[in-house]
Protein backbone atom coordinates (compact mmCIF):
# COMPACT_ATOMS: atom_id res chain seq x y z
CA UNK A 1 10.02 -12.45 -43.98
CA UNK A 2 10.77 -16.10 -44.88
CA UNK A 3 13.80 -15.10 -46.66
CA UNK A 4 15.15 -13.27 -43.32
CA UNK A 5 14.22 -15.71 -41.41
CA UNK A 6 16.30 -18.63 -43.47
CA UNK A 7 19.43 -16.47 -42.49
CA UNK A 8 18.80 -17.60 -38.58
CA UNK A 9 21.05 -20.91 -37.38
CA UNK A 10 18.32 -23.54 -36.20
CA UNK A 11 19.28 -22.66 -32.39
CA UNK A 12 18.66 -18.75 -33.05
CA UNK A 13 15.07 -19.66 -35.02
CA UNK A 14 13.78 -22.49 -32.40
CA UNK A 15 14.83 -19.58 -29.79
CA UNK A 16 12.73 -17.12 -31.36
CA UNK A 17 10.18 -18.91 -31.76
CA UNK A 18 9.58 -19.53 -27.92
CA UNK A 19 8.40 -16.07 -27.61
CA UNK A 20 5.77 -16.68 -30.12
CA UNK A 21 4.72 -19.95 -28.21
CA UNK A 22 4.49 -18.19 -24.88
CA UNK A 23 2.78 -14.56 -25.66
CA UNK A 24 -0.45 -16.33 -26.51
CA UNK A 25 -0.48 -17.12 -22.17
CA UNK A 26 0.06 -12.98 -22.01
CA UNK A 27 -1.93 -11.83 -24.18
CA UNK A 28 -5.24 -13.91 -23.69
CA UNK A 29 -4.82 -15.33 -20.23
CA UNK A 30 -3.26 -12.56 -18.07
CA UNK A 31 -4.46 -9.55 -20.32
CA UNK A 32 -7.77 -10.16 -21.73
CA UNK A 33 -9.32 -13.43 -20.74
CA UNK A 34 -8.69 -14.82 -16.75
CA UNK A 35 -9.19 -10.85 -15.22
CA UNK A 36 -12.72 -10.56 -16.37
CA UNK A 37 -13.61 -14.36 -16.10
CA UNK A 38 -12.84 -14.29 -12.55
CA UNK A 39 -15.39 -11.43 -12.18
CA UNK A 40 -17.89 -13.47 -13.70
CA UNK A 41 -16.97 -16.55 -11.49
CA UNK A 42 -16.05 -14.21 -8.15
CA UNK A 43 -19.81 -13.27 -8.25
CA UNK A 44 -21.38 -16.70 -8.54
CA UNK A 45 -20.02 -17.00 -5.17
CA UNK A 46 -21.05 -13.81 -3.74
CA UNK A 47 -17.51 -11.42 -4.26
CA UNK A 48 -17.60 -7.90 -4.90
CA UNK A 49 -15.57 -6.63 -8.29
CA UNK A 50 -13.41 -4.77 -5.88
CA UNK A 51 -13.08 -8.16 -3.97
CA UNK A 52 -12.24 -10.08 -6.72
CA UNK A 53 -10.03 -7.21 -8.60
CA UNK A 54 -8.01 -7.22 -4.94
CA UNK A 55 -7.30 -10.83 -5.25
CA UNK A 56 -6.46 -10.68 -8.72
CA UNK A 57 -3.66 -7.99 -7.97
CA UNK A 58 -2.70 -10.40 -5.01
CA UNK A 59 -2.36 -13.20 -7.14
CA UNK A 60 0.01 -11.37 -9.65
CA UNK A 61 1.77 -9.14 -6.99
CA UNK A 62 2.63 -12.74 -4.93
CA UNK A 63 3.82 -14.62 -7.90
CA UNK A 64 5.82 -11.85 -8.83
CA UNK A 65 7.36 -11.63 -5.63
CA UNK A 66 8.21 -15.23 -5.92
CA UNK A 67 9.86 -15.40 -8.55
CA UNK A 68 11.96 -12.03 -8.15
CA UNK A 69 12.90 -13.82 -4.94
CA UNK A 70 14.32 -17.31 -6.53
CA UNK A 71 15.43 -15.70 -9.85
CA UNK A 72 19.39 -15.65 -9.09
CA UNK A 73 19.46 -19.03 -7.53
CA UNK A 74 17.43 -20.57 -10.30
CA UNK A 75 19.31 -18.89 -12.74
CA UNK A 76 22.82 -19.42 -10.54
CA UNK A 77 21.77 -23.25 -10.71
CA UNK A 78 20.83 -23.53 -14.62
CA UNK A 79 24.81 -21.94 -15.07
CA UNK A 80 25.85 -25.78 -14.18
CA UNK A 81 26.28 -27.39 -17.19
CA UNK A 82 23.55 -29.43 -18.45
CA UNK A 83 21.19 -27.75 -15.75
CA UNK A 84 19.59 -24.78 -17.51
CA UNK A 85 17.56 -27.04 -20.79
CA UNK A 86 15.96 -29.34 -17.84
CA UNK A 87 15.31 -26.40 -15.81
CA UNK A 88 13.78 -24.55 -18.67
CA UNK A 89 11.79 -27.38 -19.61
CA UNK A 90 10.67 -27.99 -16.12
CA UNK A 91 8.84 -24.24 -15.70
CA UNK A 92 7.61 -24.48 -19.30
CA UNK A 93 5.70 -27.93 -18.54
CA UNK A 94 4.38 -26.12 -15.34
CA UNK A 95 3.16 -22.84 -17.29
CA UNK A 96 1.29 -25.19 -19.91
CA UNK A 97 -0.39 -28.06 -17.58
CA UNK A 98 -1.55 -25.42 -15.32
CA UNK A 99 -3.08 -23.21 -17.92
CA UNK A 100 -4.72 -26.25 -19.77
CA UNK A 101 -5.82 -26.74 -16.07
CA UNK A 102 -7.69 -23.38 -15.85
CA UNK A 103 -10.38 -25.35 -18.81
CA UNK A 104 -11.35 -28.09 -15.92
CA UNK A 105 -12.33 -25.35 -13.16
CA UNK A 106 -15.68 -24.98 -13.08
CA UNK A 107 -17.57 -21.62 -13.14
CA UNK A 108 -17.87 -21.48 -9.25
CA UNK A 109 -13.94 -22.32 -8.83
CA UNK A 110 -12.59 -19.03 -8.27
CA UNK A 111 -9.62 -20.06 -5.64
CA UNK A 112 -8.60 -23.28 -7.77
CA UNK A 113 -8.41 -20.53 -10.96
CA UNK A 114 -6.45 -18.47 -8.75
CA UNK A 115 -4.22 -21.28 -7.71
CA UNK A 116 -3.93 -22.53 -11.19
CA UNK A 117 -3.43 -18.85 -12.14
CA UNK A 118 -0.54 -18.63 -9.42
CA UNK A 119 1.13 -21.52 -11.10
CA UNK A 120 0.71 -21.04 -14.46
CA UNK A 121 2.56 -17.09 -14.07
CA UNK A 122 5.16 -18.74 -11.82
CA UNK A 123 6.35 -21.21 -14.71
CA UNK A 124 5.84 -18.81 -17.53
CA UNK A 125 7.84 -16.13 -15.30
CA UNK A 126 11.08 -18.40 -14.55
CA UNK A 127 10.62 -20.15 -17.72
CA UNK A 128 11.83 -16.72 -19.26
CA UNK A 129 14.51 -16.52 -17.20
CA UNK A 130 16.57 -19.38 -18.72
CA UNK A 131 15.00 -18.42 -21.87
CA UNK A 132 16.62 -14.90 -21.72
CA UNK A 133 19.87 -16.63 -20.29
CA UNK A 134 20.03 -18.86 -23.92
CA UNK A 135 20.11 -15.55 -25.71
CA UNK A 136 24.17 -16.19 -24.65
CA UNK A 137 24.29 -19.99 -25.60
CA UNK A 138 22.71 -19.60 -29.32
CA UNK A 139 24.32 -16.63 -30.60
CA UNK A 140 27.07 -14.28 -31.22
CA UNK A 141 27.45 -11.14 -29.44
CA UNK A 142 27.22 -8.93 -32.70
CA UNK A 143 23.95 -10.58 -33.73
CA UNK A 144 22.42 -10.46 -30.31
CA UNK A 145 20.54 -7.51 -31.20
CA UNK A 146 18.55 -8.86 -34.20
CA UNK A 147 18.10 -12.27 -32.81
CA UNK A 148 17.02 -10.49 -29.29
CA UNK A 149 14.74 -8.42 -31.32
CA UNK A 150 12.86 -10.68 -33.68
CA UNK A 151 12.42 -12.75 -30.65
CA UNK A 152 10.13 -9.76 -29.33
CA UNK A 153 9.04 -9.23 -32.37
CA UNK A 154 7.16 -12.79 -33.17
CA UNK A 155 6.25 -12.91 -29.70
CA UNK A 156 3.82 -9.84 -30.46
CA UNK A 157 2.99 -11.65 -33.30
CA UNK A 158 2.54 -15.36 -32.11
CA UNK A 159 0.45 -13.70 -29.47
CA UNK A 160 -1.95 -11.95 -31.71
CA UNK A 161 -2.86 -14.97 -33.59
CA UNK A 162 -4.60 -17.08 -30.94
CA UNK A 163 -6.15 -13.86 -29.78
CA UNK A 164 -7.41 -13.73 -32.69
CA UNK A 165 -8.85 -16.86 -33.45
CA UNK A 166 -10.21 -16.90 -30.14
CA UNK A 167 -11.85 -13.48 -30.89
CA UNK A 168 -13.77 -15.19 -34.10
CA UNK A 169 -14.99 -17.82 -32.70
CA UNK A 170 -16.05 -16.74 -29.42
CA UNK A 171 -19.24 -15.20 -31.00
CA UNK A 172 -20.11 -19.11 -31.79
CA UNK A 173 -20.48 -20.52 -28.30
CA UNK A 174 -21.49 -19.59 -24.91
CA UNK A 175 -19.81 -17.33 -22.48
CA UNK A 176 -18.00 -20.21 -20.82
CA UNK A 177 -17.18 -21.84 -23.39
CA UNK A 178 -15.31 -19.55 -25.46
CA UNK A 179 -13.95 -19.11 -22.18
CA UNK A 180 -12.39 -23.22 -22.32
CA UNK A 181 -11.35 -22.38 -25.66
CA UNK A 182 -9.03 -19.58 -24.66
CA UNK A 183 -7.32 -21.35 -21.84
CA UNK A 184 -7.09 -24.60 -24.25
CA UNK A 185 -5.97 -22.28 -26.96
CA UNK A 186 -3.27 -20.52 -25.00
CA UNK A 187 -1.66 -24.19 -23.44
CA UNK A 188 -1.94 -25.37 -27.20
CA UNK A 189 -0.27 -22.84 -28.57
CA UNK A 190 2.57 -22.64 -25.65
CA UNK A 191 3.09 -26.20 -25.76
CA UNK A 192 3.09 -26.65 -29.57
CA UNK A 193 5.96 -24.10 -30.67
CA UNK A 194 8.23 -24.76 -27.06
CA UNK A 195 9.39 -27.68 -29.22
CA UNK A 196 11.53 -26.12 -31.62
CA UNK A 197 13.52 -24.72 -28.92
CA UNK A 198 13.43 -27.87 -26.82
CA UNK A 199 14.71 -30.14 -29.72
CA UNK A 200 17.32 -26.83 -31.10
CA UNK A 201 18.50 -24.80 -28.30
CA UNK A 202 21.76 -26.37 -26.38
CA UNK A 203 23.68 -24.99 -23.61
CA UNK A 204 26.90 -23.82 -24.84
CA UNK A 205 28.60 -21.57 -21.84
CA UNK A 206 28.33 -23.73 -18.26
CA UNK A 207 30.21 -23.93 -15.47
CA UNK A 208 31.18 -27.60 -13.96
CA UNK A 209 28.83 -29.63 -11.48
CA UNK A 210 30.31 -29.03 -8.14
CA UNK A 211 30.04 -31.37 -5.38
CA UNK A 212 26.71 -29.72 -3.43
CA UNK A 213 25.36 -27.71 -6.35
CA UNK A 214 23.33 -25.37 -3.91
CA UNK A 215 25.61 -24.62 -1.41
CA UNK A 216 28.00 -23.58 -4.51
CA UNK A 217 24.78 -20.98 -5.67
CA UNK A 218 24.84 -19.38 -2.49
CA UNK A 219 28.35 -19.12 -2.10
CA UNK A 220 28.43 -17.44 -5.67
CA UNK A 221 25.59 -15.26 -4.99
CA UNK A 222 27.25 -14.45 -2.16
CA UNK A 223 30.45 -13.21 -3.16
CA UNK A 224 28.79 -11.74 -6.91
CA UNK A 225 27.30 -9.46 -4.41
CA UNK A 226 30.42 -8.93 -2.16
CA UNK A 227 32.21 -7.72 -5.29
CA UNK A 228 29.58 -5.84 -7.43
CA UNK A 229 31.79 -2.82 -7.52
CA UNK A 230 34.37 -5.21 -9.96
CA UNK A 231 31.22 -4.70 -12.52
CA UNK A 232 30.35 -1.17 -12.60
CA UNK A 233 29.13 -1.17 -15.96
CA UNK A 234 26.81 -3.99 -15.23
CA UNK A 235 25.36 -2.29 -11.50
CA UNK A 236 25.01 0.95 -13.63
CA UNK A 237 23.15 -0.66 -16.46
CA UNK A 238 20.56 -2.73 -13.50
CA UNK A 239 19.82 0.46 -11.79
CA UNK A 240 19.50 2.56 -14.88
CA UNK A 241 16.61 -0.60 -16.46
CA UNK A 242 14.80 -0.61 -12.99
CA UNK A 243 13.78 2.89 -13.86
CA UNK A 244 12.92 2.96 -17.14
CA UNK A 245 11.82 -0.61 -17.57
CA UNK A 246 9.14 0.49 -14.57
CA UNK A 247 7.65 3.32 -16.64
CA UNK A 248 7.58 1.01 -19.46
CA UNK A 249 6.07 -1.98 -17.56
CA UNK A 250 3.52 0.74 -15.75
CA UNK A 251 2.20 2.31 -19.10
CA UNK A 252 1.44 -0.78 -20.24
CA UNK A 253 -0.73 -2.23 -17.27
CA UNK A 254 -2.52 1.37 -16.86
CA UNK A 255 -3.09 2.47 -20.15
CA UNK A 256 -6.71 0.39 -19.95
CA UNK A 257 -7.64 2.54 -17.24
CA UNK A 258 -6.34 5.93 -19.20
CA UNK A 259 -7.89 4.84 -22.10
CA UNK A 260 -11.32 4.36 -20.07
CA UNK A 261 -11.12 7.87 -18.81
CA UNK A 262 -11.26 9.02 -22.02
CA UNK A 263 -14.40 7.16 -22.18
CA UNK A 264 -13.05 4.55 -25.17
CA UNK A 265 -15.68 1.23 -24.99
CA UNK A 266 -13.82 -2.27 -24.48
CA UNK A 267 -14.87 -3.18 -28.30
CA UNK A 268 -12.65 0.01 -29.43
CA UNK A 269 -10.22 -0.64 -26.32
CA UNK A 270 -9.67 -4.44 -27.76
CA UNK A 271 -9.21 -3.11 -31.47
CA UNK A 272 -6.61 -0.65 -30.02
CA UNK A 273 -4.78 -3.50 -28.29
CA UNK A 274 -4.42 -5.38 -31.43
CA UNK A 275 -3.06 -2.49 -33.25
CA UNK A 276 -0.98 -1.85 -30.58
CA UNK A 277 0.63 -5.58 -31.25
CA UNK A 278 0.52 -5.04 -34.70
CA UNK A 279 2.83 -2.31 -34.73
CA UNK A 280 5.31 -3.39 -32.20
CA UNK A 281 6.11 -6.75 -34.68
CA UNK A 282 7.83 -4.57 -37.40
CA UNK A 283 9.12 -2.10 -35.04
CA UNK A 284 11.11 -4.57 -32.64
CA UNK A 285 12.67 -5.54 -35.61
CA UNK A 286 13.70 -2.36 -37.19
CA UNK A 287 15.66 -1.30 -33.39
CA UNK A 288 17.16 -4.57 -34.21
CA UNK A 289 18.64 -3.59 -37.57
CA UNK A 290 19.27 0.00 -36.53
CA UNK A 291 21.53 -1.26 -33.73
CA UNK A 292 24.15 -2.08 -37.03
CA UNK A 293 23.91 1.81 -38.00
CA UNK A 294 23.68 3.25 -34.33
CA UNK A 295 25.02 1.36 -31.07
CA UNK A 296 22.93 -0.71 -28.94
CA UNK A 297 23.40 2.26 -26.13
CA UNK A 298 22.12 4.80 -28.60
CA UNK A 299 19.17 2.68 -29.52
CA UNK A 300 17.98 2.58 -25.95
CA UNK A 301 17.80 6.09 -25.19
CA UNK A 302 15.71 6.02 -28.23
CA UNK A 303 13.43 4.07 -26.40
CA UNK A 304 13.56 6.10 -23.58
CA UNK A 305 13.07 9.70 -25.26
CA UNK A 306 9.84 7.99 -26.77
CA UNK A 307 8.66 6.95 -23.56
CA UNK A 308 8.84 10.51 -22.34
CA UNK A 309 7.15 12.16 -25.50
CA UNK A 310 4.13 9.68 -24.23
CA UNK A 311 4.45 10.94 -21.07
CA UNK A 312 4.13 14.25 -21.69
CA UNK A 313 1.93 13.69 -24.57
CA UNK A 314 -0.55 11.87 -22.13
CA UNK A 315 -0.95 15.10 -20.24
CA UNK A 316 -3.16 16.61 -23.08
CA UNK A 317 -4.59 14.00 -24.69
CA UNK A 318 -8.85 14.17 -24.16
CA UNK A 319 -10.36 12.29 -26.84
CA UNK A 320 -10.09 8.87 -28.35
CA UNK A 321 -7.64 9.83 -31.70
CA UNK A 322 -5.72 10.88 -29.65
CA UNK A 323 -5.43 8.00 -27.65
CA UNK A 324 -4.81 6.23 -30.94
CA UNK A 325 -1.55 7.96 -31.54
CA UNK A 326 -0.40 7.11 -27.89
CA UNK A 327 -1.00 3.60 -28.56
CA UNK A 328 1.19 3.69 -32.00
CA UNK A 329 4.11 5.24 -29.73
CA UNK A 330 3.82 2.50 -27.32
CA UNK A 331 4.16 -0.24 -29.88
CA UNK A 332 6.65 1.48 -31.60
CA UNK A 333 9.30 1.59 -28.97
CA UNK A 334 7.33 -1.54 -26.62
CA UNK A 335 9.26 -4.64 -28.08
CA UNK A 336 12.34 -2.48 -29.14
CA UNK A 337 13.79 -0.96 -25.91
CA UNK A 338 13.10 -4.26 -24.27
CA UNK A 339 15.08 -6.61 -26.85
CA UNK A 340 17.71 -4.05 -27.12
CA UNK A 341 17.74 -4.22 -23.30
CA UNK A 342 18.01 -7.68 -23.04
CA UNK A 343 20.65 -7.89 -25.72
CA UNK A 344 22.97 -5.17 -24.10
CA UNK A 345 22.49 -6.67 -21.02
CA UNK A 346 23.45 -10.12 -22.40
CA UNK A 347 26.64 -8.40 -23.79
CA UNK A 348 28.10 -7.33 -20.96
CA UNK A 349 27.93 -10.02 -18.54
CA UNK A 350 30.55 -13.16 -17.89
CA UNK A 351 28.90 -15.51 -20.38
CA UNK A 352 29.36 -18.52 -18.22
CA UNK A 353 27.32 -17.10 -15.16
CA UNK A 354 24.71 -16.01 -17.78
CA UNK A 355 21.83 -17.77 -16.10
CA UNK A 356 23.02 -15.83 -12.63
CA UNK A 357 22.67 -12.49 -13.77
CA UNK A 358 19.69 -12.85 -16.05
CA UNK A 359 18.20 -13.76 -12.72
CA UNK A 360 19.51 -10.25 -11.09
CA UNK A 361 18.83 -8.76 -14.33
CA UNK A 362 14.56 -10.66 -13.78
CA UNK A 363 14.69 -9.17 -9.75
CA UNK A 364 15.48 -5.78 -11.39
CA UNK A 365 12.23 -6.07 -13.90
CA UNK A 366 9.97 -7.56 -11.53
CA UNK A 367 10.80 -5.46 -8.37
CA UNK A 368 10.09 -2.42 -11.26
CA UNK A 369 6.78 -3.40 -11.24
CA UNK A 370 5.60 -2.27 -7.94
CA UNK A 371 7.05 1.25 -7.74
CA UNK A 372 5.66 2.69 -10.83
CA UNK A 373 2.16 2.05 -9.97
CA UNK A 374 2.20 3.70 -6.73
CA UNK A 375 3.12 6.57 -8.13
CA UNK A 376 0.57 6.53 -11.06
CA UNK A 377 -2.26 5.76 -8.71
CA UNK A 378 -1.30 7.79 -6.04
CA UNK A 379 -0.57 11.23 -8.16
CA UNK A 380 -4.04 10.26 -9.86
CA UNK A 381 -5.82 9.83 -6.46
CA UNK A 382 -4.45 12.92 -5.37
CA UNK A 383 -4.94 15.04 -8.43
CA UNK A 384 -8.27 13.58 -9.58
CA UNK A 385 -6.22 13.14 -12.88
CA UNK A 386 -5.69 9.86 -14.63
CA UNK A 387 -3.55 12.18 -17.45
CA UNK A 388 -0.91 13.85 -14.41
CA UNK A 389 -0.80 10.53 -12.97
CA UNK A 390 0.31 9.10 -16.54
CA UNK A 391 2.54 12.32 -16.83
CA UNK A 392 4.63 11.89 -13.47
CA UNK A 393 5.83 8.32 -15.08
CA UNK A 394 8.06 11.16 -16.75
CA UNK A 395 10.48 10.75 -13.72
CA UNK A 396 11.40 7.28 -14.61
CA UNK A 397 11.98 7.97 -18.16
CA UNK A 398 14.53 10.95 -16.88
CA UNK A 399 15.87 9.58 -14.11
CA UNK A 400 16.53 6.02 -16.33
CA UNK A 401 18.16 7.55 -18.90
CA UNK A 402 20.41 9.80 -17.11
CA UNK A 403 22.12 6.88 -15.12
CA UNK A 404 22.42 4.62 -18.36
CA UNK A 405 23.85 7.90 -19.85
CA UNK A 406 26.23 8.60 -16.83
CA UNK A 407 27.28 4.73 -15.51
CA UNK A 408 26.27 2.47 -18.43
């Protein structure tokens, strides 16, 4: 892997290597830690689960709402030249002081962790805009798709680690401790390998200072919008990824709850999850290098067709093994449609308003994330079926690829 890696510009590796700094805040924070610490803590001051599960889903839901909000004039304002490493750096510091933070709350603080929480997703979240943006600034457009792919790829990895370590040492201390650990862990981690890209990554395609910056933003916004139909390609692409980027996003925040109606125990459930990482490390990287045998367009319908053989897949599966080979699907196309995504995406754009669309391209990912649910939970509600409600995610898959097929 070294030897691969050594074939990277110092820009294209300090990029990368952002994704493994962050994942650690995904993986143990939002995913496995905070959710069932705040249960704990939720009860010591007299919540119900469901209580505490609501404002959980608030939390997210309202963060995610902010930030799909702000995304094009942050990223419209990072397009100034010399803007977008400040304004990276900016969110980053925010993400990492406010998870650090989350150690200090006490196990009675359950509005201050939600608070922190709040924070914390909000700078991770815009963070990753400019971060995706710099995918134009520290590369060339052929070698987008491996660099946006390894990028993925070590995120899934330089997540699992800390997860990891947490996991073995856990079984030393007390609840609440282990509990410090993973919060210091996480901000550790995050903080530790942003500096490669902060001291690596530079801002290549920017757009002069005007005289009132934010009045400029809006007046660009405005008249991006005004004249969409001058980038067909691009409003073709956008409405094609809200589809199939919301089955994707939706199978991966319900497939706890499928995987508990098969009756599979968090210890298994946790062992699956790190499999699940496992496999989507080598695999991001191998739709990378098959993007130089196929096209990038090709690769993503790839994606997509494996998304619907889960889909329809999920509608028979009963026991655990076969849960197992869902899970090896889902990592095997997880990291790759989205890097291949992001790199198409970055391909097709004006390169000097970079930060601007990457912030329509984040409203387009985020906003994904509320649809897909609905229609899990509600055909699951209404059908007394977690499996149909996993199987009418087909729809996405379908209706995604046809438009990327037809306008993309």
């Amino acid at each position: 892997m070294s030897k691969v890696i050594q074939k990277f510009s110092s820009a294209e590796k300090g990029w990368m290597l952002y994704d493994w700094a962050n994942s650690g805040f995904s993986l143990i924070v939002v995913t496995a830690v905070l959710p069932l610490w705040l249960e704990s803590v939720g009860h010591n001051i007299n919540l119900s689960t469901a209580q505490t599960t609501s404002w959980w889903s608030y939390a997210n839901s309202f963060s995610t709402l902010i930030v799909a909000f702000c995304s094009p004039i942050l990223g419209a304002l990072a397009d100034f030249r010399g803007w977008k490493k400040p304004s990276w750096f900016i969110a980053t510091v925010l993400g990492i002081v406010t998870t650090l933070s989350l150690a200090l709350v006490p196990n009675d603080g359950f509005w201050l962790l939600l608070f922190l929480f709040l924070l914390a997703n909000i700078g991770f979240s815009v963070a990753n805009i400019y971060y995706d943006s710099f995918l134009t600034d520290i590369t060339t457009p052929n070698k987008m798709p491996t660099v946006s792919s390894w990028g993925f790829a070590l995120g899934y990895l330089g997540g699992v680690i800390p997860f990891i370590l947490f996991y073995l040492v856990r079984g030393l201390m007390t609840t609440h401790q282990s509990i410090i650990l993973a919060f210091i862990l996480s901000g550790l981690w995050w903080a530790l390998f942003s500096i490669p890209m902060l001291l690596t990554v530079k801002q290549r395609n920017a757009i002069p200072v005007p005289h009132n910056p934010l009045k400029q933003v809006f007046r660009r916004l405005a008249n991006t919008l005004k004249h969409l139909a001058q980038y067909p390609k691009i409003v073709g692409f956008l409405a094609a990824y809200f589809f199939y980027i919301d089955g994707v996003n939706t199978i991966i925040t319900e497939a706890s709850l499928f995987a508990v109606s098969l009756g599979i125990k968090m210890t298994e459930l946790l062992t699956i999850l790190l499999f699940v990482q496992l496999v989507a490390f080598p695999a991001s990287i191998i739709f990378g290098r098959l993007t130089k045998y196929f096209t990038e367009r090709f690769m993503i319908l790839v994606g997509i067709s494996i998304y619907s053989i889960i889909c329809l897949l999920s509608l028979f599966i009963t026991q655990a093994w076969g849960f197992w080979i869902m899970a090896f699907l889902i990592g095997s196309a997880q990291g790759g449609i989205q890097a291949i995504s992001r790199s198409y995406f970055g391909k097709i754009i004006p390169q000097e308003y970079s930060g601007e669309f990457f912030g329509f391209y984040n409203i387009f990912g985020k906003f994904s994330a509320v649809l897909g649910p609905l229609v899990f939970g509600g055909i699951a509600a209404l059908t007394g079926s977690v499996q149909l409600g996993s199987g009418s995610l087909l729809i996405f898959f379908i209706l995604g690829g046809w438009i990327f097929v037809k306008y993309a």
